[in-house]
C-alpha atoms as a PDB file:
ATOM      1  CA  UNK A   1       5.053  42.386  38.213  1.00  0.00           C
ATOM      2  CA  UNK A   2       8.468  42.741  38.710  1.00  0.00           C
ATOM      3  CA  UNK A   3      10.412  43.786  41.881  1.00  0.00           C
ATOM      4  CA  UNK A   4      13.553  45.796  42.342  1.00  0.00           C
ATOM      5  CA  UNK A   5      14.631  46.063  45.584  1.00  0.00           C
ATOM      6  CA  UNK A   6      16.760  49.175  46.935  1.00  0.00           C
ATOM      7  CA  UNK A   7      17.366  48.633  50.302  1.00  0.00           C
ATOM      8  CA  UNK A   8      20.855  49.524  50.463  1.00  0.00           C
ATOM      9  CA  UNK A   9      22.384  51.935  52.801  1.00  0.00           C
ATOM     10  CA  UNK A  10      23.737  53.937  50.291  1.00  0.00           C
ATOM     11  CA  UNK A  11      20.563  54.957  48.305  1.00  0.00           C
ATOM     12  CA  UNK A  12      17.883  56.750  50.387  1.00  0.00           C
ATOM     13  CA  UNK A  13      14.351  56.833  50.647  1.00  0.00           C
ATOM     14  CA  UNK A  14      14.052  60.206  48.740  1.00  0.00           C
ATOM     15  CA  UNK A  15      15.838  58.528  45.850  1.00  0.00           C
ATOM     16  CA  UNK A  16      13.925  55.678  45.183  1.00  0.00           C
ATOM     17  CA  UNK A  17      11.125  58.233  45.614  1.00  0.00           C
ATOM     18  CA  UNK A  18      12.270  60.160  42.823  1.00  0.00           C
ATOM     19  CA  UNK A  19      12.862  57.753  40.780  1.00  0.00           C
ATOM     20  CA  UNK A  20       9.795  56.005  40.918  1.00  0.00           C
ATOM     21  CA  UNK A  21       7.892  59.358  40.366  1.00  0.00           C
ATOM     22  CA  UNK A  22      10.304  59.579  36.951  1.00  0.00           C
ATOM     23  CA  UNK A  23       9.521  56.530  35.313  1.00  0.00           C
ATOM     24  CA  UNK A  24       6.664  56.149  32.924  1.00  0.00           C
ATOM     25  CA  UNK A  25       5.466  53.224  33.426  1.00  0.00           C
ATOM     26  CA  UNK A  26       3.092  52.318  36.451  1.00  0.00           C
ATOM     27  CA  UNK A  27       5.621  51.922  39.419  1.00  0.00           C
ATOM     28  CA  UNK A  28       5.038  52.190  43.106  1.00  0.00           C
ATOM     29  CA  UNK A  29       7.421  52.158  46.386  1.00  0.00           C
ATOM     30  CA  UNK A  30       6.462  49.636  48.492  1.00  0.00           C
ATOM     31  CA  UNK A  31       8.156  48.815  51.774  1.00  0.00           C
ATOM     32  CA  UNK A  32      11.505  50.169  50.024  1.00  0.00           C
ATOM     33  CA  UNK A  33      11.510  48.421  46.501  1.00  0.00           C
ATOM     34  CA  UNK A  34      10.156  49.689  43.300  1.00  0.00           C
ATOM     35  CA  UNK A  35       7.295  47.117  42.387  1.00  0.00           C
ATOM     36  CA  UNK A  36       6.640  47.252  38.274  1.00  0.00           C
ATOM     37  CA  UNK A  37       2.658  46.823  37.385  1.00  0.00           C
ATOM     38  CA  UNK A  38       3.169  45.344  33.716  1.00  0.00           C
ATOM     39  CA  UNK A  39       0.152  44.951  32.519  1.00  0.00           C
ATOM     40  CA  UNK A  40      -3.691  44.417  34.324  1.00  0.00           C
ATOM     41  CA  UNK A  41      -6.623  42.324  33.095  1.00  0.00           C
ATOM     42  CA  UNK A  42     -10.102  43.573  31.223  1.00  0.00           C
ATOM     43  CA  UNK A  43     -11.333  41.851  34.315  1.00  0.00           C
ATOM     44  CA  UNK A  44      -9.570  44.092  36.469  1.00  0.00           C
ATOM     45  CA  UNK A  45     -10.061  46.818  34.689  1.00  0.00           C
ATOM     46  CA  UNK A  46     -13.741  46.413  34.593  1.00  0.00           C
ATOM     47  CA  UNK A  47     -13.952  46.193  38.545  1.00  0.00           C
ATOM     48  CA  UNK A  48     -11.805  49.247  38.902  1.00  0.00           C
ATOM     49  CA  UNK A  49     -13.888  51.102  36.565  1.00  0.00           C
ATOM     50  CA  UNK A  50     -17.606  49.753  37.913  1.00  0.00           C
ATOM     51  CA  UNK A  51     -15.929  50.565  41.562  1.00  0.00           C
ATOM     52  CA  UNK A  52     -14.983  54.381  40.332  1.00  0.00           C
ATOM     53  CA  UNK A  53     -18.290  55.224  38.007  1.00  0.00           C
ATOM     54  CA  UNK A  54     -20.519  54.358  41.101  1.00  0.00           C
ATOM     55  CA  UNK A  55     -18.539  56.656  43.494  1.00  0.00           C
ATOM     56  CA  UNK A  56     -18.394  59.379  41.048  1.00  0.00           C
ATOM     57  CA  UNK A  57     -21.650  58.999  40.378  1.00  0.00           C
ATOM     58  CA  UNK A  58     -22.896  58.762  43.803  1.00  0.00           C
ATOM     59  CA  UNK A  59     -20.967  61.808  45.047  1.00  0.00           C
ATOM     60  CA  UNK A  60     -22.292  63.511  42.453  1.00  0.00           C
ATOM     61  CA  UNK A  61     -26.088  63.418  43.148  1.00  0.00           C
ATOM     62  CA  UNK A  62     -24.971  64.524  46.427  1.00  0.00           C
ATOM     63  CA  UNK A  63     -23.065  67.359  45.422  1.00  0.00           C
ATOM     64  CA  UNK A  64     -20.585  66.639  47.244  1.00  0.00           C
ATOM     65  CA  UNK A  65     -17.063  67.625  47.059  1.00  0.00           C
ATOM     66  CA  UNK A  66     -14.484  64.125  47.111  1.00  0.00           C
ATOM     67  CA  UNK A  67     -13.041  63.512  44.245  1.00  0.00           C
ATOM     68  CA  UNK A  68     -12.485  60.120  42.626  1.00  0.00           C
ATOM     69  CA  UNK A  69      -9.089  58.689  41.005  1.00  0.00           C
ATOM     70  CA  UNK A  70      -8.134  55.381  39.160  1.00  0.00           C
ATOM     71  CA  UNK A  71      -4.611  53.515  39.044  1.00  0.00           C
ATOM     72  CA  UNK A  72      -2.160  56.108  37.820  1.00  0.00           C
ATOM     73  CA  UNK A  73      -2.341  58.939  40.593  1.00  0.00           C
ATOM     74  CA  UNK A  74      -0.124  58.498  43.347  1.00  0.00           C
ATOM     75  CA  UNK A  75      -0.522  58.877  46.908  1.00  0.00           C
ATOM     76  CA  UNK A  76       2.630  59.730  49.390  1.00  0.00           C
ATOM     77  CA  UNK A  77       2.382  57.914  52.035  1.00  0.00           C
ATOM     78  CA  UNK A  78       5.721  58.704  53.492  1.00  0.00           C
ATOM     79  CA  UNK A  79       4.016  61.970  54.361  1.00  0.00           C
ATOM     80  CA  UNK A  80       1.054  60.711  56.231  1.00  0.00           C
ATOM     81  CA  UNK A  81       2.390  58.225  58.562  1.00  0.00           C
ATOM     82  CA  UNK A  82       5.605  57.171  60.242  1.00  0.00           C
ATOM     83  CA  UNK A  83       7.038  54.089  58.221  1.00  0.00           C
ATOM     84  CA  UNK A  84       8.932  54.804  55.067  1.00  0.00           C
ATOM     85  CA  UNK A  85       9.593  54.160  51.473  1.00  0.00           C
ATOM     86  CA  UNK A  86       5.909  53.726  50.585  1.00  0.00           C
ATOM     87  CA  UNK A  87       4.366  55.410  47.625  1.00  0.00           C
ATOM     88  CA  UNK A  88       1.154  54.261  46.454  1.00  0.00           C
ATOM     89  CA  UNK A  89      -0.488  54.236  43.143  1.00  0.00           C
ATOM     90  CA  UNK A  90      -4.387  52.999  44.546  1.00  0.00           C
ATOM     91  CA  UNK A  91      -7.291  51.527  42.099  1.00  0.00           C
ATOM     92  CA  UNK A  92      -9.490  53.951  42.938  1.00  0.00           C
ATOM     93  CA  UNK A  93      -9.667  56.053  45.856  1.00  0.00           C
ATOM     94  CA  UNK A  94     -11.615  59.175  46.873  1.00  0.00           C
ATOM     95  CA  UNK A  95     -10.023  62.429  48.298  1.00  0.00           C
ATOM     96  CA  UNK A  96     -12.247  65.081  49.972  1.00  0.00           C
ATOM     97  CA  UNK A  97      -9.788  67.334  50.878  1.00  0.00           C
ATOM     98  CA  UNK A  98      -8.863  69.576  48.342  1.00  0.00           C
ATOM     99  CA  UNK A  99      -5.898  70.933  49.728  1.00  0.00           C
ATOM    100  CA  UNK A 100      -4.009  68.300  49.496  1.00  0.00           C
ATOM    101  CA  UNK A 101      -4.727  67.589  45.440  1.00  0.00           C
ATOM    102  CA  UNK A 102      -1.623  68.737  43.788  1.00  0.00           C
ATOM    103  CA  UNK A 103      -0.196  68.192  40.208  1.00  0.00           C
ATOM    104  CA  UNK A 104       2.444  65.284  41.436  1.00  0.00           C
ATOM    105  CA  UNK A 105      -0.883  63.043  43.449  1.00  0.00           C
ATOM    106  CA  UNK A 106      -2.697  63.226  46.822  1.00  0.00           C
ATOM    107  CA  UNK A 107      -0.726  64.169  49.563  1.00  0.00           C
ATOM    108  CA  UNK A 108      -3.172  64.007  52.356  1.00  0.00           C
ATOM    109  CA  UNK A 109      -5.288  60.284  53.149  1.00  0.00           C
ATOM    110  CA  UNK A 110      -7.711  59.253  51.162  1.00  0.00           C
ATOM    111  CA  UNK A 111     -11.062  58.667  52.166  1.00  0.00           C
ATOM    112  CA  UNK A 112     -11.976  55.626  50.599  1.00  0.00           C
ATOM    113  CA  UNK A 113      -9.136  52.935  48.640  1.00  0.00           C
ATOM    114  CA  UNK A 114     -10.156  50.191  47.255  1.00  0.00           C
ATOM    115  CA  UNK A 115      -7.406  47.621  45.335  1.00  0.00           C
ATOM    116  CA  UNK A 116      -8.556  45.090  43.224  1.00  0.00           C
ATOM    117  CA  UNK A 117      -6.231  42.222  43.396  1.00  0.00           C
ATOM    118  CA  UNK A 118      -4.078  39.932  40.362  1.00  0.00           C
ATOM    119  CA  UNK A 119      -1.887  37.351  41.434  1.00  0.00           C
ATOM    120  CA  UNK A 120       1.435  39.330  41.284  1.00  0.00           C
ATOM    121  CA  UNK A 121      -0.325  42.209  43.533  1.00  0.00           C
ATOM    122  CA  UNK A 122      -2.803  40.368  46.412  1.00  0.00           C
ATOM    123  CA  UNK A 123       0.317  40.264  48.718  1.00  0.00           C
ATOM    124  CA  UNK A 124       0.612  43.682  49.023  1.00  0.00           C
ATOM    125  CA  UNK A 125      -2.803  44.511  49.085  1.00  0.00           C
ATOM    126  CA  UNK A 126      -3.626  42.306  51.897  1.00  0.00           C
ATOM    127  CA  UNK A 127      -0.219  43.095  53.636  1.00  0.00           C
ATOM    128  CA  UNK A 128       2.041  45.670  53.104  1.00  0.00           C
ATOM    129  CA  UNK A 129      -0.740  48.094  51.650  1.00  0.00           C
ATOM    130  CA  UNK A 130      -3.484  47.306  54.296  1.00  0.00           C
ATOM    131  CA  UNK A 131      -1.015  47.855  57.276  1.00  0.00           C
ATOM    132  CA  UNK A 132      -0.082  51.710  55.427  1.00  0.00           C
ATOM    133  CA  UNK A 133      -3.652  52.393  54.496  1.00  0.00           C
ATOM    134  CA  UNK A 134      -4.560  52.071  58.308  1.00  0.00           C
ATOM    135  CA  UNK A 135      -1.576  54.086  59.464  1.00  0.00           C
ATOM    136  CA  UNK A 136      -2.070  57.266  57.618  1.00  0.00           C
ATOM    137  CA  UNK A 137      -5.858  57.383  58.442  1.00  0.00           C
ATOM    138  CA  UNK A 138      -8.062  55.700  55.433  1.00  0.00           C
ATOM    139  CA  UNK A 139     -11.336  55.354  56.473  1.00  0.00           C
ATOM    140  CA  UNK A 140     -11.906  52.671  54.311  1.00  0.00           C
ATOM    141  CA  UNK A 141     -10.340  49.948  52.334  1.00  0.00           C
ATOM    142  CA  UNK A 142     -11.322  47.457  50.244  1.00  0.00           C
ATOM    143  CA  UNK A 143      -9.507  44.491  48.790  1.00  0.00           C
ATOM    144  CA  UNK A 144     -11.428  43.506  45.549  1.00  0.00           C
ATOM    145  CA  UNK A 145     -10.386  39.903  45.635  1.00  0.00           C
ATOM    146  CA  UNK A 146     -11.216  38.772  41.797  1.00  0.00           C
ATOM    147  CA  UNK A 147      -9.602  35.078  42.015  1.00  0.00           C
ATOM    148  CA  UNK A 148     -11.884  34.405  45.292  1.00  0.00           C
ATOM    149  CA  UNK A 149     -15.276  36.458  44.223  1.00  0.00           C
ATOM    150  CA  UNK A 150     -15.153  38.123  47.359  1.00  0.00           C
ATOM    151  CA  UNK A 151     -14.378  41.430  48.790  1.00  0.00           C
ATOM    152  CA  UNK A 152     -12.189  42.293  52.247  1.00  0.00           C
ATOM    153  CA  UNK A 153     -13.649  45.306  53.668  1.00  0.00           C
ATOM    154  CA  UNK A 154     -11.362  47.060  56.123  1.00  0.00           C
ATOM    155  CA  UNK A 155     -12.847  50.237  58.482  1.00  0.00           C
ATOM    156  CA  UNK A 156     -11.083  52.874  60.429  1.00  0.00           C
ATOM    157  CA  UNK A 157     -13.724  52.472  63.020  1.00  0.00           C
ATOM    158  CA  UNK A 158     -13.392  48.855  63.769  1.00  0.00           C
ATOM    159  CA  UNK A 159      -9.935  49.201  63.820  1.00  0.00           C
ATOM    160  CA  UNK A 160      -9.171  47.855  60.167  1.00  0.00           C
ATOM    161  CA  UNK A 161     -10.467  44.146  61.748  1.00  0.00           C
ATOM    162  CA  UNK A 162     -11.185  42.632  58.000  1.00  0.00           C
ATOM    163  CA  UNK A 163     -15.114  41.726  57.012  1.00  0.00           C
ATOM    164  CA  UNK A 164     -15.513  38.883  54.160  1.00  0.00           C
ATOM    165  CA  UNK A 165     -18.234  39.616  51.842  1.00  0.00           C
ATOM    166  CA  UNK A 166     -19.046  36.324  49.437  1.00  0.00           C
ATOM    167  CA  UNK A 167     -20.426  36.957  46.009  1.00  0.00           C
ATOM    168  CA  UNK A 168     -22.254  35.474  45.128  1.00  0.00           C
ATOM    169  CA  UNK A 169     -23.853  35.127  48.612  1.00  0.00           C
ATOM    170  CA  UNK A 170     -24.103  39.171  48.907  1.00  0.00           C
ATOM    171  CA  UNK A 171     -25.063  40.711  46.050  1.00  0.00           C
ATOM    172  CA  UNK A 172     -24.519  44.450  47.148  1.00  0.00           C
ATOM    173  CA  UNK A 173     -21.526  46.379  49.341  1.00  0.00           C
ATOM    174  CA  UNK A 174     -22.617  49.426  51.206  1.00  0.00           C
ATOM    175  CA  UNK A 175     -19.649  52.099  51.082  1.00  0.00           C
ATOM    176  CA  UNK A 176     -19.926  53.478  54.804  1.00  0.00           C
ATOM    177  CA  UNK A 177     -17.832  56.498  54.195  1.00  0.00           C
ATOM    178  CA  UNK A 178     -20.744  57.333  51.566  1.00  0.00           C
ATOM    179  CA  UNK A 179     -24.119  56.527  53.580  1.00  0.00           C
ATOM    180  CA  UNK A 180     -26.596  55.491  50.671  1.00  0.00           C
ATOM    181  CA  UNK A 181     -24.260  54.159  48.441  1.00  0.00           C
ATOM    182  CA  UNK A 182     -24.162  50.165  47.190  1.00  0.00           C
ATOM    183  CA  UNK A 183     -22.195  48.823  44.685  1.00  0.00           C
ATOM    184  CA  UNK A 184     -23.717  45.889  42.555  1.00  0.00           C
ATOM    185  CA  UNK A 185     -21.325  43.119  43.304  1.00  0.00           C
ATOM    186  CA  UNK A 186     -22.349  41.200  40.164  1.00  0.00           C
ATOM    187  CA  UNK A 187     -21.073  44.462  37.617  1.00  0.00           C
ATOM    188  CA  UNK A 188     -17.847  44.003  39.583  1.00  0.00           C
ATOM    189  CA  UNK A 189     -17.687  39.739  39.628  1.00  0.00           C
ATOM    190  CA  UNK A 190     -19.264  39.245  35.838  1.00  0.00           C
END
């Protein structure tokens, strides 16, 4: 990961914004600096994947109508809450509103986000991320903690207070925003 920070005076939020929306590579705004995702592991990959194909699947045999996106389609969080120069590319998150699907990303909150962590990311997704994920109205949030073989589930309705599910100790999540639905914790932690 690599870090450029812009927090000068003379370059504005709207700028960085731009420019992080022009680069081809897999960029996000966080807390004012442009954060550069090199490269993931077939580890993270896989949990990303497991995490998506069982919500997409799920919501599917419901007939529902969320939709379900991986790492390369952004959120704008500068338009959903009050703190700035945050622009989110999630690891999977669902979006039931169809409205606010447009070419650029999502620009209303997501239902569900979960972010799976690597060691140049699990700051942000247990800080920076968590604390903008609560603010613009995620009902859930998960932090997919890989290194640990745990996840960190976070819910709007207890307030984002964090719940520690073990693997191997719990074998299954329920998804609360999708009554019904439990994801095989041992397809994600192989």
């Amino acid at each position: 990961m690599e870090a450029m920070s812009f927090m000068d005076h003379s370059i504005d939020v709207n700028s960085l914004l731009q420019e992080v929306m022009n680069r081809e590579d897999h960029a996000e705004l966080i807390d004012g600096q442009i954060i550069v995702i090199n490269r993931t592991s077939p580890a993270h990959n896989d949990a990303l994947l497991e995490i998506a194909g069982a919500l997409g699947r799920f919501i599917k045999s419901k007939n529902g109508k969320c939709r379900v996106f991986t790492e390369n389609v952004a959120v704008f969080c500068d338009e959903l809450c009050a703190e700035k120069g945050n622009f989110f590319m999630p690891d999977v998150m669902t979006v039931c509103n169809e409205d606010g699907i447009r070419d650029d990303g999502v620009h209303v909150a997501p239902s569900f986000v979960a972010e799976v962590t690597s060691e140049s990311t699990r700051k942000n997704d247990f800080g920076k991320k968590l604390q903008i994920y609560g603010e613009m109205g995620v009902k859930e949030y998960w932090v997919v903690d890989l290194q640990n073989k745990r996840v960190v589930q976070y819910l709007e309705e207890n307030d984002f207070a964090p719940e520690i599910i073990a693997y191997p100790s719990t074998t299954t999540l329920s998804v609360h925003v999708y009554p019904g639905l439990k994801i095989d914790l041992s397809l994600i932690f192989q």
